[in-house]
Protein backbone atom coordinates (compact mmCIF):
# COMPACT_ATOMS: atom_id res chain seq x y z
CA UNK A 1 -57.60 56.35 32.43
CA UNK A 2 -56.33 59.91 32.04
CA UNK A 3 -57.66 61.82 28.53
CA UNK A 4 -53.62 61.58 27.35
CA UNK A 5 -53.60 57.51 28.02
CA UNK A 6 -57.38 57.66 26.06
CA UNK A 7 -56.24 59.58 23.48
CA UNK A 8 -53.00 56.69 22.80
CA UNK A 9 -54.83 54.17 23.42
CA UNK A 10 -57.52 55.06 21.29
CA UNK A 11 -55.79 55.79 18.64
CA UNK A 12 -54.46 52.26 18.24
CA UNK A 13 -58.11 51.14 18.57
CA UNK A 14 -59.28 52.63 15.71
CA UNK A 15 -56.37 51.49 13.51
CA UNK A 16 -56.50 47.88 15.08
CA UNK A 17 -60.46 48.28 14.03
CA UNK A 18 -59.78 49.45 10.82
CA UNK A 19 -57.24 46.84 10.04
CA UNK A 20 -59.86 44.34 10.99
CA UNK A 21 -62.22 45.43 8.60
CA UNK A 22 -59.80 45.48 5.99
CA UNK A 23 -58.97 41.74 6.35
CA UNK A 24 -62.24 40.32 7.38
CA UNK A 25 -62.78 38.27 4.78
CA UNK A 26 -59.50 36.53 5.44
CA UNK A 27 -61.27 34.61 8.86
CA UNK A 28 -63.67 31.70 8.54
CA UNK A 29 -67.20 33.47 8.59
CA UNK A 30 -68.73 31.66 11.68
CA UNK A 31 -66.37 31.23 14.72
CA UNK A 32 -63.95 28.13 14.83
CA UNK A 33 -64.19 27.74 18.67
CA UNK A 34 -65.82 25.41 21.04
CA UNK A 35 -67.98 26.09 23.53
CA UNK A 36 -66.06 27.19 26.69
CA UNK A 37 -63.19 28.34 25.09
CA UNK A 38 -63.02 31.96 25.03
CA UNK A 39 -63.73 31.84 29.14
CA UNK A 40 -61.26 29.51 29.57
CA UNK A 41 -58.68 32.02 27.80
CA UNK A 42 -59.55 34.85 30.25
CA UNK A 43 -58.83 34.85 34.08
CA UNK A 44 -61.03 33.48 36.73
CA UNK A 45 -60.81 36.70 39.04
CA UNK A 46 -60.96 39.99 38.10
CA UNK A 47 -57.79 42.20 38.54
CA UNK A 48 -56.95 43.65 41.71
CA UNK A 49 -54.51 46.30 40.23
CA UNK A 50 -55.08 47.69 37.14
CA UNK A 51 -53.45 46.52 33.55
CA UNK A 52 -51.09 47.76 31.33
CA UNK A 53 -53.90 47.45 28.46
CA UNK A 54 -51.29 48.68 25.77
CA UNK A 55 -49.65 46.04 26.61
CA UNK A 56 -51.95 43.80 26.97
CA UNK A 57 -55.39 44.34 25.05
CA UNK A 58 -54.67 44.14 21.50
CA UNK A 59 -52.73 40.92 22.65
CA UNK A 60 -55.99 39.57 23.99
CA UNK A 61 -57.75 40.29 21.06
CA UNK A 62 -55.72 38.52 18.32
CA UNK A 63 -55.43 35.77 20.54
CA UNK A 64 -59.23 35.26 22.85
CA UNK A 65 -61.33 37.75 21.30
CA UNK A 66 -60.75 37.26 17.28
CA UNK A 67 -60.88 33.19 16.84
CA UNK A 68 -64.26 33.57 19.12
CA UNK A 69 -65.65 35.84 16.71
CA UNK A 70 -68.32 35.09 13.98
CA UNK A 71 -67.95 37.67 11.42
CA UNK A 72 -71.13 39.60 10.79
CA UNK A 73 -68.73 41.62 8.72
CA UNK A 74 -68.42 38.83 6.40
CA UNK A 75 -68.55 39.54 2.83
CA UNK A 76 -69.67 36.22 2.94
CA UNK A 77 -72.08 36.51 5.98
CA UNK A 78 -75.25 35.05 4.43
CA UNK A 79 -77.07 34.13 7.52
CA UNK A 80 -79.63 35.41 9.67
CA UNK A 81 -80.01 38.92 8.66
CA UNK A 82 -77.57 41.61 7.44
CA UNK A 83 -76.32 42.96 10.57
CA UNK A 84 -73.80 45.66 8.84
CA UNK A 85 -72.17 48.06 11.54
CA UNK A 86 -71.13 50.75 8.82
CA UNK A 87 -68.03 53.01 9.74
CA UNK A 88 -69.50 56.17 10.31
CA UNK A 89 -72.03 54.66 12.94
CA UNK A 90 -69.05 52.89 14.47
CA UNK A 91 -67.89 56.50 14.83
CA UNK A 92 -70.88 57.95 16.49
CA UNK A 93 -70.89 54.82 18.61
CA UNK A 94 -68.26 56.17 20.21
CA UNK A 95 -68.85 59.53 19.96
CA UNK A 96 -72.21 58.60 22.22
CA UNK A 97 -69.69 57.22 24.62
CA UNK A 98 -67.74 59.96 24.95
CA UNK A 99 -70.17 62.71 25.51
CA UNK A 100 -71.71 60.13 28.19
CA UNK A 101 -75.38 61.58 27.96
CA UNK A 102 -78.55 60.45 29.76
CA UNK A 103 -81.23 61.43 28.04
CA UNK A 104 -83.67 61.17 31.41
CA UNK A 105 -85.57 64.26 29.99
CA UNK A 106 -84.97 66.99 27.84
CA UNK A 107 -83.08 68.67 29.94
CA UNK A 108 -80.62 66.23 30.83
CA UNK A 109 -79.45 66.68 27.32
CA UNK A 110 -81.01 68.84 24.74
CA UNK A 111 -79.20 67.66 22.22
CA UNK A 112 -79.69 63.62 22.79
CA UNK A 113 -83.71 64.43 22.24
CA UNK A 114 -83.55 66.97 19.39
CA UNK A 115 -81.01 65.29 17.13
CA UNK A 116 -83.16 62.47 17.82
CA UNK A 117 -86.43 63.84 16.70
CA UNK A 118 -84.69 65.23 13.40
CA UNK A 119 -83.33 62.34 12.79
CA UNK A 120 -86.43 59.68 13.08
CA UNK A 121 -88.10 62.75 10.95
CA UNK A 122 -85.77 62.19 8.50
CA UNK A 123 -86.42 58.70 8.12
CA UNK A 124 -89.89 59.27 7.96
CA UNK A 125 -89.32 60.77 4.94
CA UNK A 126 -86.98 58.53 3.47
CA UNK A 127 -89.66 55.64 4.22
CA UNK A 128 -92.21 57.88 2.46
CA UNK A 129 -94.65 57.65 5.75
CA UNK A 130 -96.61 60.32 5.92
CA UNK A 131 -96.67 63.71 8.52
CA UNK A 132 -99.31 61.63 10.66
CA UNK A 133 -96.24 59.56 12.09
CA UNK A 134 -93.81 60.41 14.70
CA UNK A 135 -90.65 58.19 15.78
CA UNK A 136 -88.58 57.46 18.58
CA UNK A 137 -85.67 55.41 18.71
CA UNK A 138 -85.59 52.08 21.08
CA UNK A 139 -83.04 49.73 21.71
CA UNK A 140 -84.52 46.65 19.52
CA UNK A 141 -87.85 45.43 17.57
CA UNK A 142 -88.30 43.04 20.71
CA UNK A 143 -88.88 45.94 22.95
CA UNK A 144 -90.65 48.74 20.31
CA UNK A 145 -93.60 45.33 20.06
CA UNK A 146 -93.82 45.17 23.68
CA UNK A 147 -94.60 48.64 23.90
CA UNK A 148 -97.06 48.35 20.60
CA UNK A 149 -99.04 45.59 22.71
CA UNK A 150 -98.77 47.85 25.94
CA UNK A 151 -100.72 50.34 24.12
CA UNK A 152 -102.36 47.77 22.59
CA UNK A 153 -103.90 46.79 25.52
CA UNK A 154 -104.37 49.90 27.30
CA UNK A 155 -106.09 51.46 24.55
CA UNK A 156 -108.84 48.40 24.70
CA UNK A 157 -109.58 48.63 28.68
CA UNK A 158 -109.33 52.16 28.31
CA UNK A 159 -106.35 52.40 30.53
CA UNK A 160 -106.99 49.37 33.03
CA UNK A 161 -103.79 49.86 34.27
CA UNK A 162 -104.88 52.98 36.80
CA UNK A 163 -107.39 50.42 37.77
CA UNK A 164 -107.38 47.10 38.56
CA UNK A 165 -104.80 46.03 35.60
CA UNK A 166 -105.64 42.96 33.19
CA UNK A 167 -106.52 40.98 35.86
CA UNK A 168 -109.88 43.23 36.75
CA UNK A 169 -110.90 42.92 33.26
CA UNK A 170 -114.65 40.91 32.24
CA UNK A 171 -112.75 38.78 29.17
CA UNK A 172 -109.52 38.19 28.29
CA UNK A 173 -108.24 40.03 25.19
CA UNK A 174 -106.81 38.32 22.26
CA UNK A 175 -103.36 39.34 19.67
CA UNK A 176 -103.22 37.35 16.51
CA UNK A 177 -100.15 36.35 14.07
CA UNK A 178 -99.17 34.18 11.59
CA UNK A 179 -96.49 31.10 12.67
CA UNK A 180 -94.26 33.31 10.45
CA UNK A 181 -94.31 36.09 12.92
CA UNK A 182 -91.15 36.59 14.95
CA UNK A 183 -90.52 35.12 17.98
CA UNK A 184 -90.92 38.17 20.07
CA UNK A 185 -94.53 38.73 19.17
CA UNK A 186 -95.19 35.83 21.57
CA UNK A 187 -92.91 36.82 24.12
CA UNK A 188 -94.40 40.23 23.76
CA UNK A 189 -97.75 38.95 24.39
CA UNK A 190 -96.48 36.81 27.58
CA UNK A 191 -95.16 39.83 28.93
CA UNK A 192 -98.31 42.47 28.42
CA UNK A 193 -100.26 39.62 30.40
CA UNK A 194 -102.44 38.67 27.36
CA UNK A 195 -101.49 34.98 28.50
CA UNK A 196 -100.23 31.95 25.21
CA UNK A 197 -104.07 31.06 25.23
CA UNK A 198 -105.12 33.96 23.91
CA UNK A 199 -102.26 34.37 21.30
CA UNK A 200 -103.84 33.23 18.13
CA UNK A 201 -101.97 31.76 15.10
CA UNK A 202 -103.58 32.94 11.92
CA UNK A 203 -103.85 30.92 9.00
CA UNK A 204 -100.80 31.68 6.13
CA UNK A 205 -101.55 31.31 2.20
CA UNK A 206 -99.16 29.93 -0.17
CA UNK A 207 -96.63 32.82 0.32
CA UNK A 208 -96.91 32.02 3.52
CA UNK A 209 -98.59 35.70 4.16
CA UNK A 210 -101.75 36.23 6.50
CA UNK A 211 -105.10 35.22 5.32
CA UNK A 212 -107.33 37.65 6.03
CA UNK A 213 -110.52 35.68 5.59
CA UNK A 214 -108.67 33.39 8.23
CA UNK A 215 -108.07 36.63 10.49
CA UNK A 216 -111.41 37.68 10.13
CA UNK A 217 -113.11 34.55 10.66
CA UNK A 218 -110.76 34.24 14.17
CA UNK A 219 -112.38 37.36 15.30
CA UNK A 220 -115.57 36.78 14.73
CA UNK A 221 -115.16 33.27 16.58
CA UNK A 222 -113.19 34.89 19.54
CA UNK A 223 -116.27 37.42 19.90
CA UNK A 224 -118.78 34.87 20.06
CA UNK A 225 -116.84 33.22 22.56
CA UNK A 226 -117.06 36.29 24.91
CA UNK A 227 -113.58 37.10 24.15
CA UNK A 228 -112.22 40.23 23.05
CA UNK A 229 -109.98 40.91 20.10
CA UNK A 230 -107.43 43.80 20.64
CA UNK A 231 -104.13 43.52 18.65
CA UNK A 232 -103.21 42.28 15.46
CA UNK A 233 -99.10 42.24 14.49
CA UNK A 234 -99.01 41.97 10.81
CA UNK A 235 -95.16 41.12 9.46
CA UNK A 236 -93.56 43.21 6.31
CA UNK A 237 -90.79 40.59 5.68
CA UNK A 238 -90.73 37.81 8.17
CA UNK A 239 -87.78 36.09 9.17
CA UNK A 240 -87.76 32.65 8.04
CA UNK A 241 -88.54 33.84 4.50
CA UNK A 242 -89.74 37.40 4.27
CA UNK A 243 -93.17 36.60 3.76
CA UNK A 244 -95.64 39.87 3.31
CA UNK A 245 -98.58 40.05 5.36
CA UNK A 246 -101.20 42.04 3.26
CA UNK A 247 -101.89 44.98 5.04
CA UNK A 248 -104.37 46.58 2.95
CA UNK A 249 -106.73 44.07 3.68
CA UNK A 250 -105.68 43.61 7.11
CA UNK A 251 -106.13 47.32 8.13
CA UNK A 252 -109.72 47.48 6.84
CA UNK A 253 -110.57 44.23 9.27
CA UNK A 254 -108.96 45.63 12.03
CA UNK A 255 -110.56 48.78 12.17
CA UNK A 256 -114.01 47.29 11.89
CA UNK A 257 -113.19 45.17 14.93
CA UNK A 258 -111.42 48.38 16.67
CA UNK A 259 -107.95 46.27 16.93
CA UNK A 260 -104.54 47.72 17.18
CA UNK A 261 -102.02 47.25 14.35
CA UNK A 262 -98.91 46.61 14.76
CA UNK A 263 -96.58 46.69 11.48
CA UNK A 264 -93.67 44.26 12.32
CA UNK A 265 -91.01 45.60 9.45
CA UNK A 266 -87.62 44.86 11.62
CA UNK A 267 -84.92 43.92 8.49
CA UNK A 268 -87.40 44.73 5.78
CA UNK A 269 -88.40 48.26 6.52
CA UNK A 270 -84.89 49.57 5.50
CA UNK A 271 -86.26 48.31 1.67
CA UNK A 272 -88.83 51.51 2.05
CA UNK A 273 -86.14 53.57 1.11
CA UNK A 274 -86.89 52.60 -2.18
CA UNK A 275 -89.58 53.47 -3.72
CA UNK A 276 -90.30 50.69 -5.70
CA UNK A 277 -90.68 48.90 -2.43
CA UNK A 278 -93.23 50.32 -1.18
CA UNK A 279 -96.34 48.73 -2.71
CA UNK A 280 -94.97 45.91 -0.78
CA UNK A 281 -96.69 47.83 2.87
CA UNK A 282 -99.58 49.28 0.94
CA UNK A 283 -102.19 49.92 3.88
CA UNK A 284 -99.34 50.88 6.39
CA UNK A 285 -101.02 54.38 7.00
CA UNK A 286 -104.02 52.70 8.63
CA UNK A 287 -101.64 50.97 11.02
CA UNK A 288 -101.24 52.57 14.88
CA UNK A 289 -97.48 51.58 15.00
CA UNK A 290 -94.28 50.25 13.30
CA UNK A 291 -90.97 49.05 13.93
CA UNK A 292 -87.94 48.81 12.09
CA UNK A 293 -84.78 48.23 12.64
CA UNK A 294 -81.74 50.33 10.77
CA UNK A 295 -78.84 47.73 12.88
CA UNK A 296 -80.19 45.65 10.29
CA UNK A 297 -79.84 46.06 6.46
CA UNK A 298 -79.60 49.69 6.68
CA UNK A 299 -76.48 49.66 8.54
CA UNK A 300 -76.38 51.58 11.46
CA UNK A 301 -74.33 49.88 14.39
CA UNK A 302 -76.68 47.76 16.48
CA UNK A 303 -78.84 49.38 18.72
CA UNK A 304 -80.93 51.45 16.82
CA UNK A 305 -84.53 50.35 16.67
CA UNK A 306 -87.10 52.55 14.60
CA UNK A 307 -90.38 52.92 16.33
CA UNK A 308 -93.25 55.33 15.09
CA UNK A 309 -96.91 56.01 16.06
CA UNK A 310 -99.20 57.86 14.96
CA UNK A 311 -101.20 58.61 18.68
CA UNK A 312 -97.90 59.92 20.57
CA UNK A 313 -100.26 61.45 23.25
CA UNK A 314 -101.44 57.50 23.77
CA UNK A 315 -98.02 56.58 24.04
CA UNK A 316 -96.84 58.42 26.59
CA UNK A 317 -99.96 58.20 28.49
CA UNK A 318 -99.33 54.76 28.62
CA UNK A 319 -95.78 54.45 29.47
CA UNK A 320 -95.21 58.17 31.28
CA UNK A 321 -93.57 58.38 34.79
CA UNK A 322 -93.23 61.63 36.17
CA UNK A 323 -91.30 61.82 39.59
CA UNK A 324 -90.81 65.16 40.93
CA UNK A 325 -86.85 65.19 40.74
CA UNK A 326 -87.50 64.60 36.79
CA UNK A 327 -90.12 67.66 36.43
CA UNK A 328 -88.32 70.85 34.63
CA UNK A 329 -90.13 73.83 33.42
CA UNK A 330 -89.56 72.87 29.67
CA UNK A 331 -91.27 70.13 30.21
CA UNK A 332 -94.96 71.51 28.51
CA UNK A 333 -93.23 72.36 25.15
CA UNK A 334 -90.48 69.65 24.86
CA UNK A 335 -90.55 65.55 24.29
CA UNK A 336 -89.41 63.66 27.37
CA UNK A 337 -88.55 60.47 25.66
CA UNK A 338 -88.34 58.60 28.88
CA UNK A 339 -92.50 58.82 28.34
CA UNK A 340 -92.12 56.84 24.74
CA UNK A 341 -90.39 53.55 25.76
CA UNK A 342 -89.39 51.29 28.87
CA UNK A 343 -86.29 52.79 29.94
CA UNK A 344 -85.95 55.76 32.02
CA UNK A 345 -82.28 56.21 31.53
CA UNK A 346 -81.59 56.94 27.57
CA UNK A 347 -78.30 56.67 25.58
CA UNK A 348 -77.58 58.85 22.86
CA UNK A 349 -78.38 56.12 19.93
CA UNK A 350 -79.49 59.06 17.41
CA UNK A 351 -75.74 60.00 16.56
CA UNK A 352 -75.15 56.71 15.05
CA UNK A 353 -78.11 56.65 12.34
CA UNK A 354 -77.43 60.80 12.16
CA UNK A 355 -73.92 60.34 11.08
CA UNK A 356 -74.36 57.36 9.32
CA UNK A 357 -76.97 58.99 6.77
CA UNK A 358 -74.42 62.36 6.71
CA UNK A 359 -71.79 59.97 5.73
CA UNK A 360 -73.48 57.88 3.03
CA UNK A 361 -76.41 59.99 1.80
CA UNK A 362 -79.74 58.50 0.71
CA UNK A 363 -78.76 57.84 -2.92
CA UNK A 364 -75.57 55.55 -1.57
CA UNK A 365 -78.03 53.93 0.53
CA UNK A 366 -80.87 52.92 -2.10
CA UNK A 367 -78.16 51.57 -4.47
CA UNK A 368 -76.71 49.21 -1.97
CA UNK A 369 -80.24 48.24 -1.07
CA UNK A 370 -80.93 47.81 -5.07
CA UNK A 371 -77.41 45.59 -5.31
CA UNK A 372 -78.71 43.09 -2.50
CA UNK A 373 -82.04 43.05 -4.77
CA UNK A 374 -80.34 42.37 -7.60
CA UNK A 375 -78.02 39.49 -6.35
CA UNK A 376 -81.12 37.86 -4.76
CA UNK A 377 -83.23 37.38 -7.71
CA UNK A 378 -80.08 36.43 -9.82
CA UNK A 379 -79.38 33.78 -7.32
CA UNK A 380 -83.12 32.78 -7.23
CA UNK A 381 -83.31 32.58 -11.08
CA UNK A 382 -80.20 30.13 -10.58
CA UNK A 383 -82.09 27.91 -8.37
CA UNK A 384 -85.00 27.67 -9.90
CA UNK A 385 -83.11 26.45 -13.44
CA UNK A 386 -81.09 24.28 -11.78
CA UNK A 387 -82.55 20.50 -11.39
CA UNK A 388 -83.33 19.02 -7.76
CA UNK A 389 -82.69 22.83 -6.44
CA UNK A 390 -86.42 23.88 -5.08
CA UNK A 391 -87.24 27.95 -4.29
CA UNK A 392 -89.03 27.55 -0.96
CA UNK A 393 -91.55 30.81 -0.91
CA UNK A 394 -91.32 33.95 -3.51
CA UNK A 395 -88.23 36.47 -3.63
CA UNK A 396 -89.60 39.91 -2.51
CA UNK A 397 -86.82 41.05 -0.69
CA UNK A 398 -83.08 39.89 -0.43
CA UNK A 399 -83.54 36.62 1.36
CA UNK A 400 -83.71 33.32 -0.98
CA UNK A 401 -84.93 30.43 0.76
CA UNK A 402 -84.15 26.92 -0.66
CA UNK A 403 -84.06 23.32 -0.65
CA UNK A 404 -81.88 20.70 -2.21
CA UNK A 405 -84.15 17.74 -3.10
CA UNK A 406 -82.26 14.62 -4.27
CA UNK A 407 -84.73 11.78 -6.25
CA UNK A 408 -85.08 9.23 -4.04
CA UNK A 409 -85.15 10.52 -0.39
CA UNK A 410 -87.62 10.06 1.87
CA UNK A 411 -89.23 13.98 3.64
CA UNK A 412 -86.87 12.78 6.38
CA UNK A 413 -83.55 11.77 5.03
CA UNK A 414 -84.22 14.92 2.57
CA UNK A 415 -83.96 17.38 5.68
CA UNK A 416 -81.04 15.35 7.22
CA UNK A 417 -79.65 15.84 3.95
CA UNK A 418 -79.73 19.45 4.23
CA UNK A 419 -78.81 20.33 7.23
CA UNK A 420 -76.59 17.93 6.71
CA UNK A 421 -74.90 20.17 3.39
CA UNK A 422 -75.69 23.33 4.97
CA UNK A 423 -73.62 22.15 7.67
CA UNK A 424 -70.20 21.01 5.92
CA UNK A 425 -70.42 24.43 4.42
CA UNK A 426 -70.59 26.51 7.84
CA UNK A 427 -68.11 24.15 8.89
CA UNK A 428 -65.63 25.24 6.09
CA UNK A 429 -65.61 28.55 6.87
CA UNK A 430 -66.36 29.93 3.27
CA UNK A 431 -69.68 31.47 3.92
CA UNK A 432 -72.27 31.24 6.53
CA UNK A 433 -76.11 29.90 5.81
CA UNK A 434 -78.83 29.56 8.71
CA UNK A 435 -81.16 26.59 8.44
CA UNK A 436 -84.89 27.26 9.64
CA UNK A 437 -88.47 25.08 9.31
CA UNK A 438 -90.73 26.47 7.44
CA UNK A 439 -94.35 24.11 7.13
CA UNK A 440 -92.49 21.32 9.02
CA UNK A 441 -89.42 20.94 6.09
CA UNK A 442 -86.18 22.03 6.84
CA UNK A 443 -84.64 24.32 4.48
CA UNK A 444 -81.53 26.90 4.04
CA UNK A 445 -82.27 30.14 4.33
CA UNK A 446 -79.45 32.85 2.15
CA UNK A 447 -80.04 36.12 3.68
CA UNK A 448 -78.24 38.83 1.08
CA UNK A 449 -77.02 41.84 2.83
CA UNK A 450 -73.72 42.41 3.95
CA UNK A 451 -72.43 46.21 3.18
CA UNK A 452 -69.03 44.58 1.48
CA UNK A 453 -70.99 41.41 -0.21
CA UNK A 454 -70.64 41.85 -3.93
CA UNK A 455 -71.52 39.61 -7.18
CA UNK A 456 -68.77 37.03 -6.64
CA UNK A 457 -69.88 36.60 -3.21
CA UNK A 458 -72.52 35.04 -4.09
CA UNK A 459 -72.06 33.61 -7.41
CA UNK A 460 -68.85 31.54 -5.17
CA UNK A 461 -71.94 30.71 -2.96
CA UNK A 462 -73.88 29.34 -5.12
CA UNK A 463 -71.30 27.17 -6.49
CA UNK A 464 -69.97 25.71 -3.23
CA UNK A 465 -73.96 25.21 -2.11
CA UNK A 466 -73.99 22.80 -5.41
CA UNK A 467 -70.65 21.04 -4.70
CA UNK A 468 -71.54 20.24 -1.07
CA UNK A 469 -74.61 19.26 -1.84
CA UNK A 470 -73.99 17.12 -4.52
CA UNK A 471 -71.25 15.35 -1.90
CA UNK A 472 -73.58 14.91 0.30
CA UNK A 473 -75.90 13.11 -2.20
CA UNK A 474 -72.92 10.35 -2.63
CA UNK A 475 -72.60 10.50 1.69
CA UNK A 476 -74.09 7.54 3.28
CA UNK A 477 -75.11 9.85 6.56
CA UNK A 478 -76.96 11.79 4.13
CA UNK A 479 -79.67 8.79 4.20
C-alpha cells in the first residue's frame, strides 16, 4: 500500500469509524450470530493477488464484520466491565501504528520510553500514590500479576532463579486469595511454578472481602507445616461484585510474615481518580506492587495495563536480559523497559493514555467516573425498595449485583429462573447483563460504565430487568 492509497483509504476509515460510533446504539448490544458464522462469511484461502480493499473492505464490514460484533460501545453495554475505547485513544492507536516503534531499549525509540515514563507519572498523581511508586505500562492485569508473583518469588529465595530455580528450593512457597480474586491470580501462580496446592483460598466476610484473621491464621498454619508463605494478592474491586479486600489490615500481616503484596485494582483503580475513593485502598502504600487497568473504566483503547512498584531495581533484576546487540552507551542513565515486563519487543501503548488524558483532562474524567457512581447507587436504591428484588453484596463502586427471588422457588429453580430472565434480555438485544456465582447462587451482575451510558440507560434497564422477570415468573421453564 503506497502512502497516497493509505492516505484514501484511511480517510474513509475514520469516517466509516466515526459513523459507527454515531449509530451504535442502533445494533443489538451482544452479537446476533451463531457460532461459525463469521468464518463461514470469509474465504477458506488466503488471496494470492492482492484486493481492491476500497472496493471491498467496508463491504465486508457491514456485511461479516458488524452483525459478528458485540458492542462494547453500547450505551447499553452493562456487562462484564466498561471496556470504553474513547476517541482520542483510538487516535493514538493508530498513531502508534504509524510511527511503527519498538521500544527494545531506549534507544530504539526515545520517545516510546520517555512519553511513557511521563505519562505513568502522571497517573501516579492522579491516583494520589505517592513519589515512592514508579509505573510501567504492560499489555494486561493478567501479565503485570505474573510479573508481581515473579518478583514475588524471587524476592523470597533470594533470586533462586541464578540457581537451581523453584525446584532447588527446601519448601514450597505459598500465594493466598480470596475465591473473589480474579481468575488470573491462579493462572499466575501455575505459571511462576508455585504449583494449585500451594495456592490458598482465604476466607471472605460478609462483603465478601478478605478476612484477615483468616489470612493470618493460614500463615501461621502453612509455617508450622514447614511451608513458606511468600505472596499475598489482595483485590480493590473484584470482578464478580467489586468486593474490597482491606488492605490496611492486610499490609500490617504481610509485613510481619515478610510476604509480597500484590494490589489487584484492574477496573477499580480508575475510581482513584477521585478522591473520595480513595479510603476505599487505605494501606496501598505498604503494598510492593499494583495493577490497573485504564482499557477499562478509564477509557483508554485496550491495551494499556498500569503496573507500578515501588523496588524498580528488584524488578528489573528479576526480569532483565541484556544481550550484547541490545547494550548502548545510554544504557546507565536511561530505563530499558524491556527489563520491567515479559516482552522484549515493546509497542508504543503510552500515546493512547497520553492523548487520551490531553483530550479529556482530569476534571472530564472524574465527572464521568462520578456519573457511573451516581447511576449505580440510584439503581441499587431501586432494588433494594422494590419487593422480591435482593442486592447481592454492598455498592462501592459502579457494579450492582442482584437477584430476582420469586416466593415460592426452590435455591434451584430460583437460579434457573435467573439466568433464565437474564437471558431473554441478552437475547433481545436491548442491553447486555453477565450472570456470575457468587457463594454457590447465581445472580446478574450490572456493571455501569460505558463512556455514552447516561440516566435513561439505565433507568430503561431497570424497567425491562422487572418486565422480564416478572414473565418469567408466569413461564413454566422458569420452575
Amino acid at each position: 500500500m503506497t502512502p497516497d492509497q493509505f492516505r484514501r483509504l484511511g480517510h474513509r476509515l475514520v469516517e466509516w469509524i466515526a459513523d459507527y460510533r454515531e449509530q451504535c446504539d442502533k445494533f443489538p448490544v451482544r452479537a446476533v450470530v451463531e457460532p461459525g458464522a463469521v468464518r463461514a462469511g470469509l474465504p477458506p484461502h488466503p488471496p494470492e493477488a492482492a484486493e481492491d480493499l476500497e472496493a471491498a473492505l467496508f463491504a465486508d464490514l457491514e456485511r461479516i464484520i458488524v452483525p459478528g460484533l458485540t458492542h462494547w460501545q453500547h450505551p447499553s453495554f452493562f456487562a462484564w466491565f466498561p471496556g470504553n475505547a474513547n476517541l482520542a485513544s483510538v487516535l493514538a492507536e493508530l498513531l502508534a501504528a504509524g510511527l511503527g516503534q519498538n521500544g527494545i531499549n531506549w534507544q530504539a525509540s526515545p520517545a516510546l520510553t520517555e512519553v511513557e515514563e511521563v505519562t505513568c507519572d502522571w497517573m501516579r498523581q492522579l491516583l494520589g500514590l505517592s513519589t515512592a511508586w514508579s509505573g510501567v505500562i504492560q499489555d494486561v492485569a493478567s501479565t503485570a500479576t505474573l510479573v508481581a508473583l515473579l518478583c514475588a518469588r524471587e524476592r523470597a529465595t533470594a533470586y533462586s532463579q541464578t540457581r537451581g530455580g523453584l525446584q532447588a528450593e527446601p519448601a514450597p512457597l505459598v500465594v493466598y486469595a480470596t475465591s473473589e480474586a480474579h481468575s488470573s491470580i491462579e493462572k499466575a501462580a501455575l505459571l511462576a511454578g508455585f504449583g494449585r496446592l500451594h495456592l490458598r483460598t482465604v476466607a471472605t466476610d460478609d462483603a465478601l472481602a478478605m478476612r484477615p484473621d483468616a489470612l493470618a491464621a493460614m500463615i501461621a498454619d502453612d509455617r508450622k507445616a514447614g511451608l513458606r508463605p511468600c505472596a499475598v494478592v489482595a483485590t480493590i474491586g473484584s470482578t464478580a461484585t467489586t468486593a474490597i479486600d482491606p488492605l490496611a489490615a492486610i499490609v500490617p500481616i504481610a509485613r510481619a510474615h515478610g510476604l509480597w503484596v500484590h494490589v489487584d485494582a484492574a477496573m477499580a483503580g480508575t475510581a482513584m481518580l477521585l478522591p473520595e475513593c480513595r479510603p476505599l485502598w487505605d494501606g496501598v502504600e505498604g503494598a510492593d506492587s499494583i495493577v490497573l487497568n485504564p482499557h477499562k473504566w478509564l477509557g483508554v483503547v485496550g491495551d494499556c495495563s498500569l503496573y507500578y512498584v515501588r523496588d524498580p531495581a528488584h524488578l528489573v533484576r528479576v526480569m532483565s536480559t541484556n544481550p550484547s546487540y541490545l547494550r548502548t552507551d545510554a544504557d546507565p542513565d536511561v530505563h530499558n523497559f524491556r527489563d520491567w515486563g515479559i516482552p522484549l519487543g515493546r509497542r508504543f501503548r503510552a500515546l493512547k493514555l497520553w492523548l487520551h488524558l490531553r483530550a479529556s483532562g482530569a476534571e472530564a474524567l472524574r465527572a464521568r467516573l462520578r456519573r457511573d457512581l451516581e447511576h449505580a447507587r440510584w439503581l441499587a436504591a431501586e432494588i433494594d425498595d422494590t419487593p422480591h428484588w435482593r442486592r447481592i453484596a454492598p455498592v462501592r463502586l459502579q457494579t450492582v449485583c442482584v437477584r430476582h427471588e420469586p416466593p415460592g422457588l426452590s435455591a434451584e429453580a430460583t437460579d434457573a429462573h435467573n439466568l433464565a430472565w437474564v437471558e431473554q434480555l441478552n437475547q433481545s438485544g436491548a442491553a447486555l447483563l453477565t450472570p456470575a456465582q457468587v457463594r454457590g447462587e447465581w445472580i446478574v451482575r450490572i456493571s455501569i460504565g460505558a463512556e455514552a451510558t447516561e440516566f435513561r440507560h439505565v433507568e430503561a434497564l431497570w424497567q425491562q430487568m422487572r418486565a422480564l422477570a416478572e414473565s418469567c415468573v408466569a413461564s413454566p421453564s422458569s420452575r
